[in-house]
PDB file of N, CA and C in Angstrom:
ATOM      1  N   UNK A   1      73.293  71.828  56.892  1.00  0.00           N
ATOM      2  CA  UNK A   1      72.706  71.063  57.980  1.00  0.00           C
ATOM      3  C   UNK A   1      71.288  71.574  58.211  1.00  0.00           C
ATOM      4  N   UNK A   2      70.243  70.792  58.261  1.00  0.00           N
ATOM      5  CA  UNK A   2      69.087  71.070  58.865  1.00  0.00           C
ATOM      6  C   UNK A   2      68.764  71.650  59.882  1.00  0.00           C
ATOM      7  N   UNK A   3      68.418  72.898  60.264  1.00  0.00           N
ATOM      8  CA  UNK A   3      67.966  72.930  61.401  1.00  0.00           C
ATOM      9  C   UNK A   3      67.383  72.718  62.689  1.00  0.00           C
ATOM     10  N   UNK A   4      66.680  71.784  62.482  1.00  0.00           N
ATOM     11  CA  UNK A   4      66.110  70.877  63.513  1.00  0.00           C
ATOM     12  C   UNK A   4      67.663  70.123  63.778  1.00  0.00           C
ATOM     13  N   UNK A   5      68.190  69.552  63.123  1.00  0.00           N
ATOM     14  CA  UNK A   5      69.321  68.454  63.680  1.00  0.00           C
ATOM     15  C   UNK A   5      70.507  69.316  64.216  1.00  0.00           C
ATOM     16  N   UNK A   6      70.411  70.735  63.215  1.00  0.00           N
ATOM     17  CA  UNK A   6      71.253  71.438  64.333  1.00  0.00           C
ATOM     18  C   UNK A   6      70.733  71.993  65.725  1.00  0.00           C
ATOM     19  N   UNK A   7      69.853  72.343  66.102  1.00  0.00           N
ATOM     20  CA  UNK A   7      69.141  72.307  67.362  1.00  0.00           C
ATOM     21  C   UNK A   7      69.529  71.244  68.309  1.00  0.00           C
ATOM     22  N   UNK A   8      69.296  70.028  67.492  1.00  0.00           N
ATOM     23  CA  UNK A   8      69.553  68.473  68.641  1.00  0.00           C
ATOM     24  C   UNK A   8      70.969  68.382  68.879  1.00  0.00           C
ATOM     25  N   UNK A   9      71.884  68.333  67.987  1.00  0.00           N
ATOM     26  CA  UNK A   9      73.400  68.405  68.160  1.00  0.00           C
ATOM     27  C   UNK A   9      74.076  69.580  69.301  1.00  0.00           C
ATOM     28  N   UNK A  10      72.898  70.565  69.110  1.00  0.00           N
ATOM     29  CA  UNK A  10      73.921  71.576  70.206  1.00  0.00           C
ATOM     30  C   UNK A  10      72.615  71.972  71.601  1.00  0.00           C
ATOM     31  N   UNK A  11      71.714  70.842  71.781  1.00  0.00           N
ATOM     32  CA  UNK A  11      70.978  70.910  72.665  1.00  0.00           C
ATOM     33  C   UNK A  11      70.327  72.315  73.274  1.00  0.00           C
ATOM     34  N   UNK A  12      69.425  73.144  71.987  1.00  0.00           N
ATOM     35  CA  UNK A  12      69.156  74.321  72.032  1.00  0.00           C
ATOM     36  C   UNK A  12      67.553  73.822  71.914  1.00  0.00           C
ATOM     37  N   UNK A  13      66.806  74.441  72.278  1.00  0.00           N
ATOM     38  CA  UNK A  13      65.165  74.504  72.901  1.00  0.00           C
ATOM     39  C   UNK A  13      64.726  75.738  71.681  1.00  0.00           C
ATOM     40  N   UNK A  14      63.708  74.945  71.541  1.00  0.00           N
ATOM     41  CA  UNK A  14      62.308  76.240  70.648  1.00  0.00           C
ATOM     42  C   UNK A  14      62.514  77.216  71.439  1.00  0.00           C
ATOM     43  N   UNK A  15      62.839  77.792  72.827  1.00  0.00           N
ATOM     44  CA  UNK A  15      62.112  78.382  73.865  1.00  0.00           C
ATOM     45  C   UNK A  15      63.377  79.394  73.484  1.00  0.00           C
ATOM     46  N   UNK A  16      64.915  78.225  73.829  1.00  0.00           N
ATOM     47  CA  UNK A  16      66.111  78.912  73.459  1.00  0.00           C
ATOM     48  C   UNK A  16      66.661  79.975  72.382  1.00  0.00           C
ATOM     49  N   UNK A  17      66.203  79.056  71.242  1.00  0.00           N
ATOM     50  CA  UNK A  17      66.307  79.996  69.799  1.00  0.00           C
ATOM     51  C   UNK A  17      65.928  81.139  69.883  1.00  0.00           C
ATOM     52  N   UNK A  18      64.195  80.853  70.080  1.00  0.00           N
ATOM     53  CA  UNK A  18      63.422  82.013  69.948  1.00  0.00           C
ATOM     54  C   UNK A  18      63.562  83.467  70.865  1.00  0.00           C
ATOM     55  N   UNK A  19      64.042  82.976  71.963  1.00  0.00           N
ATOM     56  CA  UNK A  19      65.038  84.294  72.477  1.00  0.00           C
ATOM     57  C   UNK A  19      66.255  84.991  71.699  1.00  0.00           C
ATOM     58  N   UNK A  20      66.826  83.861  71.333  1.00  0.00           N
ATOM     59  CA  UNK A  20      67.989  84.258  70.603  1.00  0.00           C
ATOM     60  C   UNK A  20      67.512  85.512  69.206  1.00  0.00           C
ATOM     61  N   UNK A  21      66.315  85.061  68.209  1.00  0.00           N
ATOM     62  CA  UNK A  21      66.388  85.841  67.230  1.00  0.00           C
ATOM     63  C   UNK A  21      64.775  86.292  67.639  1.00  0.00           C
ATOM     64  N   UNK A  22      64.012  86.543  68.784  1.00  0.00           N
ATOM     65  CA  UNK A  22      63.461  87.505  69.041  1.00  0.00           C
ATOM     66  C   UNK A  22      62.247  87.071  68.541  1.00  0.00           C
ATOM     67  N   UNK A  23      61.785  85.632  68.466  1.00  0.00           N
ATOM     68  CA  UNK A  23      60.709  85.494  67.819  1.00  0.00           C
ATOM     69  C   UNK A  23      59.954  84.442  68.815  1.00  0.00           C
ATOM     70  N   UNK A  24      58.451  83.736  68.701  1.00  0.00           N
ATOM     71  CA  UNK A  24      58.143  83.361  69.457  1.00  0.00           C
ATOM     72  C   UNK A  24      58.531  81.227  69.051  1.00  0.00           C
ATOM     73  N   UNK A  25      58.191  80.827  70.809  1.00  0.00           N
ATOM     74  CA  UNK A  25      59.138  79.226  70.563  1.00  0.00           C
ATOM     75  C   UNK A  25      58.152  78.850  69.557  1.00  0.00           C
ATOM     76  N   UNK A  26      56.862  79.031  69.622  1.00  0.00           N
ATOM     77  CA  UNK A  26      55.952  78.583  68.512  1.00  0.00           C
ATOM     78  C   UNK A  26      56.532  78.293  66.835  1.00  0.00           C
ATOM     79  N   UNK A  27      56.909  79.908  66.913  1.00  0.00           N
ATOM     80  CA  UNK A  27      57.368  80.322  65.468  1.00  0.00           C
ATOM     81  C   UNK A  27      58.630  78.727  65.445  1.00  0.00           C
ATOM     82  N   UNK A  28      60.180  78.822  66.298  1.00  0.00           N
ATOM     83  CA  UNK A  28      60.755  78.043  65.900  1.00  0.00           C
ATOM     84  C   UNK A  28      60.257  76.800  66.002  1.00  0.00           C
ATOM     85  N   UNK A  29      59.351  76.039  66.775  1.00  0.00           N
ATOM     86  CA  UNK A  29      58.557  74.796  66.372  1.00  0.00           C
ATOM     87  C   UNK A  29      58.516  74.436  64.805  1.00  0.00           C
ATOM     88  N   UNK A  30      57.459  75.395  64.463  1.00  0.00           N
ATOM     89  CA  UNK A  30      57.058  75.585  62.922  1.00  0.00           C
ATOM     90  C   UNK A  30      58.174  75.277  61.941  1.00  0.00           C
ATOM     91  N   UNK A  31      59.359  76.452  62.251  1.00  0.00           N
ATOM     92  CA  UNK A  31      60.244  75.999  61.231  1.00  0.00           C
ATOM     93  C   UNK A  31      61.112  75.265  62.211  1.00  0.00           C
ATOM     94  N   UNK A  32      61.395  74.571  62.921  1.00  0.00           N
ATOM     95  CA  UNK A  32      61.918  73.000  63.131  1.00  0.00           C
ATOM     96  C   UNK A  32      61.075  71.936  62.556  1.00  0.00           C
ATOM     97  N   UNK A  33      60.155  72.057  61.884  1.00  0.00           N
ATOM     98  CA  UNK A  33      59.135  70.876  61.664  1.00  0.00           C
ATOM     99  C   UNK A  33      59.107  70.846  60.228  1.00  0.00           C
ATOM    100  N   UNK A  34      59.446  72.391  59.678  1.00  0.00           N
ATOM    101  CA  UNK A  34      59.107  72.568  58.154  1.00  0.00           C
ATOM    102  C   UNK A  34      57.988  73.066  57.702  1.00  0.00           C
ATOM    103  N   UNK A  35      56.777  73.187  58.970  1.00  0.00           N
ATOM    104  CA  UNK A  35      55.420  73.981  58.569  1.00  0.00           C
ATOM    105  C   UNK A  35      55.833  75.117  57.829  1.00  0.00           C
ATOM    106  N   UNK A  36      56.800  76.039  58.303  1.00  0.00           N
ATOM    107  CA  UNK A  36      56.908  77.389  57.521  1.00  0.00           C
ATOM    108  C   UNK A  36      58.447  77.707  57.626  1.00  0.00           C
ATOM    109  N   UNK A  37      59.165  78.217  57.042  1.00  0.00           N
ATOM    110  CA  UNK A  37      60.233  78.846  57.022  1.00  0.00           C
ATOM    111  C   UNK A  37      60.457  80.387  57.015  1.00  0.00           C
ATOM    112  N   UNK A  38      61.714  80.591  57.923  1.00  0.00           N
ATOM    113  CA  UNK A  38      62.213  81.885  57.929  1.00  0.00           C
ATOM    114  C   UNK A  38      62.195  83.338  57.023  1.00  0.00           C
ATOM    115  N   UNK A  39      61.661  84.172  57.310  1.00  0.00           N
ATOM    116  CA  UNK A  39      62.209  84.755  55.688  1.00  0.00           C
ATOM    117  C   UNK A  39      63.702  85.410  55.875  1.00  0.00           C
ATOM    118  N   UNK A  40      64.240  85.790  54.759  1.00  0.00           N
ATOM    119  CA  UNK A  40      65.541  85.947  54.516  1.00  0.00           C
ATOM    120  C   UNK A  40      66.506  86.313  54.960  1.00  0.00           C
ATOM    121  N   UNK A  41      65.905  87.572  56.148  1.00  0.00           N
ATOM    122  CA  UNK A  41      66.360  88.111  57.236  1.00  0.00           C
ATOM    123  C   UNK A  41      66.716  87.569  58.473  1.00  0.00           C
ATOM    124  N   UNK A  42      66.357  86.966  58.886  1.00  0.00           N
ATOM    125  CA  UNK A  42      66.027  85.446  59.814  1.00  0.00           C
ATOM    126  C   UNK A  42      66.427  84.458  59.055  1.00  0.00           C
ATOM    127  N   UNK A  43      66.699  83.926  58.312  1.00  0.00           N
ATOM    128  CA  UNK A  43      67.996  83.163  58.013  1.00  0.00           C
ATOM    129  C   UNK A  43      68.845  83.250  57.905  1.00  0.00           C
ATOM    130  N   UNK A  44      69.211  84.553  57.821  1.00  0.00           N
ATOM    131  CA  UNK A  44      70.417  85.107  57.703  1.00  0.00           C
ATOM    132  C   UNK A  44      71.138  85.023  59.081  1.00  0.00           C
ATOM    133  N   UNK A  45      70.156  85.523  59.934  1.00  0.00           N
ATOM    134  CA  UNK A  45      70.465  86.019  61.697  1.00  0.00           C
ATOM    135  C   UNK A  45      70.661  84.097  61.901  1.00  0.00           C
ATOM    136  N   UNK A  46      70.155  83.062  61.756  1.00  0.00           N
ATOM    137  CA  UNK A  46      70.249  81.762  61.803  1.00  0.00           C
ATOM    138  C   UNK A  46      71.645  81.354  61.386  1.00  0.00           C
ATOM    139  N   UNK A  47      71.949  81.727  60.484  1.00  0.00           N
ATOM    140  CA  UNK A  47      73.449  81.158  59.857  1.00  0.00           C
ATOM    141  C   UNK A  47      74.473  82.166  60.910  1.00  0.00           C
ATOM    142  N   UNK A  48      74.252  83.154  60.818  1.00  0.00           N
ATOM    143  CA  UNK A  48      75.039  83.641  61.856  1.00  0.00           C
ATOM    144  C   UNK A  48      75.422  82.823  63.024  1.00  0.00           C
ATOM    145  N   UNK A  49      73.865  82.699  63.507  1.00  0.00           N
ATOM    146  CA  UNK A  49      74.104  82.082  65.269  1.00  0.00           C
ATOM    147  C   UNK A  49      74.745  80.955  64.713  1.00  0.00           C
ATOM    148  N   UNK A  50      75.053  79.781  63.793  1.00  0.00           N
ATOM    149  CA  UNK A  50      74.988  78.483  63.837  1.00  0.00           C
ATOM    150  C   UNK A  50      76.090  78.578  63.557  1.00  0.00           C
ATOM    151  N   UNK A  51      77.421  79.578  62.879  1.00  0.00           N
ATOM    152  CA  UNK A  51      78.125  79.609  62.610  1.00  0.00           C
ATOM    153  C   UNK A  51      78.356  79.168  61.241  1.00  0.00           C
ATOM    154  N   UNK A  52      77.189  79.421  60.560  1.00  0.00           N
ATOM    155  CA  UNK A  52      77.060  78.844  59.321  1.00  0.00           C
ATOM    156  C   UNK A  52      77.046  77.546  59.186  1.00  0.00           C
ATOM    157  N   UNK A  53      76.368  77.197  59.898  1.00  0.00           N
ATOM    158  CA  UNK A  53      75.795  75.307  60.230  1.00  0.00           C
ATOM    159  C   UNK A  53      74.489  74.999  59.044  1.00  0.00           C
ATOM    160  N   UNK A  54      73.891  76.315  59.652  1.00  0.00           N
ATOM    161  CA  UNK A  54      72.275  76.502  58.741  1.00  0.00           C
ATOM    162  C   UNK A  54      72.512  77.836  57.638  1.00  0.00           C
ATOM    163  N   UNK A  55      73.144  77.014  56.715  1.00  0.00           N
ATOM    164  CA  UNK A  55      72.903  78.000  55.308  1.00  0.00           C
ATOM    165  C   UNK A  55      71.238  78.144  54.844  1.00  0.00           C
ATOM    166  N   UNK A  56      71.122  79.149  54.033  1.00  0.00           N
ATOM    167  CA  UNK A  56      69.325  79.319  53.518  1.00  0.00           C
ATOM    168  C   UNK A  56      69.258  78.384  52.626  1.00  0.00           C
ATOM    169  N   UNK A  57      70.640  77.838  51.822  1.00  0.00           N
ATOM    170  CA  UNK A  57      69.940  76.620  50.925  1.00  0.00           C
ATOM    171  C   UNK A  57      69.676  75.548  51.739  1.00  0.00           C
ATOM    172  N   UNK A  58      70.028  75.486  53.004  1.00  0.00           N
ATOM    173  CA  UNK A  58      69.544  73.952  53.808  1.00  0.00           C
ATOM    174  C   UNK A  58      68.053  74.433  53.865  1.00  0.00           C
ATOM    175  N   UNK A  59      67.476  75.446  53.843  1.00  0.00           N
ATOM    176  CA  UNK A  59      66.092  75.619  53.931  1.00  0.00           C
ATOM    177  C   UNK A  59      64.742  75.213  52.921  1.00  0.00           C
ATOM    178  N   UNK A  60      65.885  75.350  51.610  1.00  0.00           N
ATOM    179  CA  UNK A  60      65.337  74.724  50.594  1.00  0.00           C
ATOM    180  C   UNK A  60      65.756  73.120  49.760  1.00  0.00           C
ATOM    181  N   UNK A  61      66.774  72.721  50.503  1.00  0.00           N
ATOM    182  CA  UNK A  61      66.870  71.328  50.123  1.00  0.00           C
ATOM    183  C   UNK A  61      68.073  71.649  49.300  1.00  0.00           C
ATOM    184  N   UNK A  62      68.861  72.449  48.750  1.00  0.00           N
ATOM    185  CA  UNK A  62      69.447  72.939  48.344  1.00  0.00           C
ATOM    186  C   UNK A  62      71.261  72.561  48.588  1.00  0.00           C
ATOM    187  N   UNK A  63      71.794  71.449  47.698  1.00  0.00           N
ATOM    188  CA  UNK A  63      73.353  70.784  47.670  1.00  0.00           C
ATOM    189  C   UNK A  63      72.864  69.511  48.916  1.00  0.00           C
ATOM    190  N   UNK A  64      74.522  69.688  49.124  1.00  0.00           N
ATOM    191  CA  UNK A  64      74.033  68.116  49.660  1.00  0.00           C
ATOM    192  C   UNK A  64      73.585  67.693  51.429  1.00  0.00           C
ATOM    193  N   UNK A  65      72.658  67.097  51.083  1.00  0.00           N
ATOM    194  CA  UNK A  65      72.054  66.970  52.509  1.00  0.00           C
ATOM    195  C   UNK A  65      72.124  65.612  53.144  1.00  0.00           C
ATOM    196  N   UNK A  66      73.483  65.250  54.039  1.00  0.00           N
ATOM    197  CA  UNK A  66      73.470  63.824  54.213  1.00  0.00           C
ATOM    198  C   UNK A  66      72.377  63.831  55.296  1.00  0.00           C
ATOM    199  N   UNK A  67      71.747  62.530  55.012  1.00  0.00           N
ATOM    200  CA  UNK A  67      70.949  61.759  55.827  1.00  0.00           C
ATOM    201  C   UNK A  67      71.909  61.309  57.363  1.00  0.00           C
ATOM    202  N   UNK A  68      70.788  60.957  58.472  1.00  0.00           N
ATOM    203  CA  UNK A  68      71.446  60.007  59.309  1.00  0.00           C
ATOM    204  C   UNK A  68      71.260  58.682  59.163  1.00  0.00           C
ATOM    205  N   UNK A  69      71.333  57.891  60.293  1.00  0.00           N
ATOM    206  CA  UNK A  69      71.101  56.364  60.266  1.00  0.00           C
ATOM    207  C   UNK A  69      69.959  55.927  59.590  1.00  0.00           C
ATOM    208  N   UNK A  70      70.313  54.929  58.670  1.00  0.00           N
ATOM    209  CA  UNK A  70      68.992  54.595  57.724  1.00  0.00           C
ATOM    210  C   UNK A  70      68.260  55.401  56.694  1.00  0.00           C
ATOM    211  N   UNK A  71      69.049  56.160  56.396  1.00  0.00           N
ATOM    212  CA  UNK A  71      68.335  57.840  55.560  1.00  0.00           C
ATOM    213  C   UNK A  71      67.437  58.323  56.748  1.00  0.00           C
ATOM    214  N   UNK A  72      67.340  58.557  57.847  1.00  0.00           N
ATOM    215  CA  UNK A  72      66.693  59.053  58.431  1.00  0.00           C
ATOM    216  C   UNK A  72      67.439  60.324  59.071  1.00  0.00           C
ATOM    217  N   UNK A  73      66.986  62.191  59.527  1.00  0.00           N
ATOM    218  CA  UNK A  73      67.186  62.561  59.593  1.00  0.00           C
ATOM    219  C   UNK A  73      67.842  62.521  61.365  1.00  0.00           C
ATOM    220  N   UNK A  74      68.443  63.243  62.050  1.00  0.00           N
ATOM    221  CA  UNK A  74      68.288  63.333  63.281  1.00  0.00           C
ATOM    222  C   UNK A  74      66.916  63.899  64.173  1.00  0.00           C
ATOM    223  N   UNK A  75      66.487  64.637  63.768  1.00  0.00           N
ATOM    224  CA  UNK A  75      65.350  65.006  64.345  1.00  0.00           C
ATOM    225  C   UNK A  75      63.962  63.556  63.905  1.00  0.00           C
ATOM    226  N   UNK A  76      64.394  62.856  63.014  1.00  0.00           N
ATOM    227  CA  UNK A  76      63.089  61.724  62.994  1.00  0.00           C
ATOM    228  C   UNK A  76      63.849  60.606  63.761  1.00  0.00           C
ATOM    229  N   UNK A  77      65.575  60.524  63.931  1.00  0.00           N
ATOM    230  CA  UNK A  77      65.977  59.232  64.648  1.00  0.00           C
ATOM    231  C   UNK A  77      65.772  59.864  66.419  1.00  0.00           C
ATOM    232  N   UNK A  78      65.955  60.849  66.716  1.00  0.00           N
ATOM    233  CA  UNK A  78      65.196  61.806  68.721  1.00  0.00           C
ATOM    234  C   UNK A  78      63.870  61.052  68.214  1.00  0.00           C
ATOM    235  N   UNK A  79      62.988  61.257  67.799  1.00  0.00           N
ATOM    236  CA  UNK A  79      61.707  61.153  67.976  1.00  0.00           C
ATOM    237  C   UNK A  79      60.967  59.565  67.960  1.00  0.00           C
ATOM    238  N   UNK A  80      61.388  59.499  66.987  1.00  0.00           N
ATOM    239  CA  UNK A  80      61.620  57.262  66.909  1.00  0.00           C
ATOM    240  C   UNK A  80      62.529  57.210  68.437  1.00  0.00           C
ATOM    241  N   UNK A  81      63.387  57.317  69.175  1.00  0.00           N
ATOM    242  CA  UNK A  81      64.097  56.997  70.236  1.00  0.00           C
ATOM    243  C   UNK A  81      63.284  57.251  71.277  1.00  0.00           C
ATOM    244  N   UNK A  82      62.227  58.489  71.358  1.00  0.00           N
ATOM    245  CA  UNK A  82      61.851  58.790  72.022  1.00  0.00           C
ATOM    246  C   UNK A  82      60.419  58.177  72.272  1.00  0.00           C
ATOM    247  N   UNK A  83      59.898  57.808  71.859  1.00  0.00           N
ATOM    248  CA  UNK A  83      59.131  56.754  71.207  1.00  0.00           C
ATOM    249  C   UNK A  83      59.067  55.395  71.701  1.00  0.00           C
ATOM    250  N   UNK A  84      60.103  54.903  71.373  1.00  0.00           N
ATOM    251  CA  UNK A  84      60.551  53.351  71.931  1.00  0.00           C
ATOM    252  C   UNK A  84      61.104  53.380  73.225  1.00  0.00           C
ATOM    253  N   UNK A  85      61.448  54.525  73.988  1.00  0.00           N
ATOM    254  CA  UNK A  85      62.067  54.764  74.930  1.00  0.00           C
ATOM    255  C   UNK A  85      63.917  54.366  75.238  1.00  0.00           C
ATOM    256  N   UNK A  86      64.261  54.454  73.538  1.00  0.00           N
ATOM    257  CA  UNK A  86      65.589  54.359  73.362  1.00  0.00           C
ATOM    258  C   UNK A  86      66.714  55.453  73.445  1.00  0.00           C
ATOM    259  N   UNK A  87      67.711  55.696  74.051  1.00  0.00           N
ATOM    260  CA  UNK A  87      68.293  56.842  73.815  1.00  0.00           C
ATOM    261  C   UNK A  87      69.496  56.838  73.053  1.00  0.00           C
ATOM    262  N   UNK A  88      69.454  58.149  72.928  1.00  0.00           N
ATOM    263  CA  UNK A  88      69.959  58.777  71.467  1.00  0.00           C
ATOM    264  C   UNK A  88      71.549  58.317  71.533  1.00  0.00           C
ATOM    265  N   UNK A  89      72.045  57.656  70.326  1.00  0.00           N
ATOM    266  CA  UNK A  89      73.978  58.070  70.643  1.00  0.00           C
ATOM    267  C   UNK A  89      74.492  58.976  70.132  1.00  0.00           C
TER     268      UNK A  89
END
């Protein structure tokens, strides 16, 4: 699972995470967006918290990655919703 869509599914905040593994909300922005990713150590501490939701191969695209509605991810169907002023199901 992607990280960003696991974020939206369990209604956790940049602000949230980044307490959680000690880093700043900036940093998780970045890698919710894909600008930069975790290094190994911090993905590791990630799969932990997620319960192994966010494996390190979801970081690299790595087996299978279902899409949501329309091949679109969850974090691009929040943002299109949010957008049109539609809300999410």
């Amino acid at each position: 699972m992607r990280f960003a869509d696991w974020l939206i599914i369990n209604k956790t905040s940049n602000a949230d995470m980044a307490a959680r593994l000690d880093v700043s909300a900036e940093t998780v922005r970045r890698w919710r967006t894909g600008e930069r990713f975790p290094d190994a150590a911090t993905q590791k501490l990630i799969f932990d918290l997620t319960n192994g939701a966010v494996t390190p191969n979801d970081w690299v695209g790595v087996g299978h990655q279902p899409a949501g509605e329309g091949g679109r991810d969850l974090s691009e169907r929040a943002s299109s919703d949010l957008e049109t002023g539609r809300a999410s199901s």
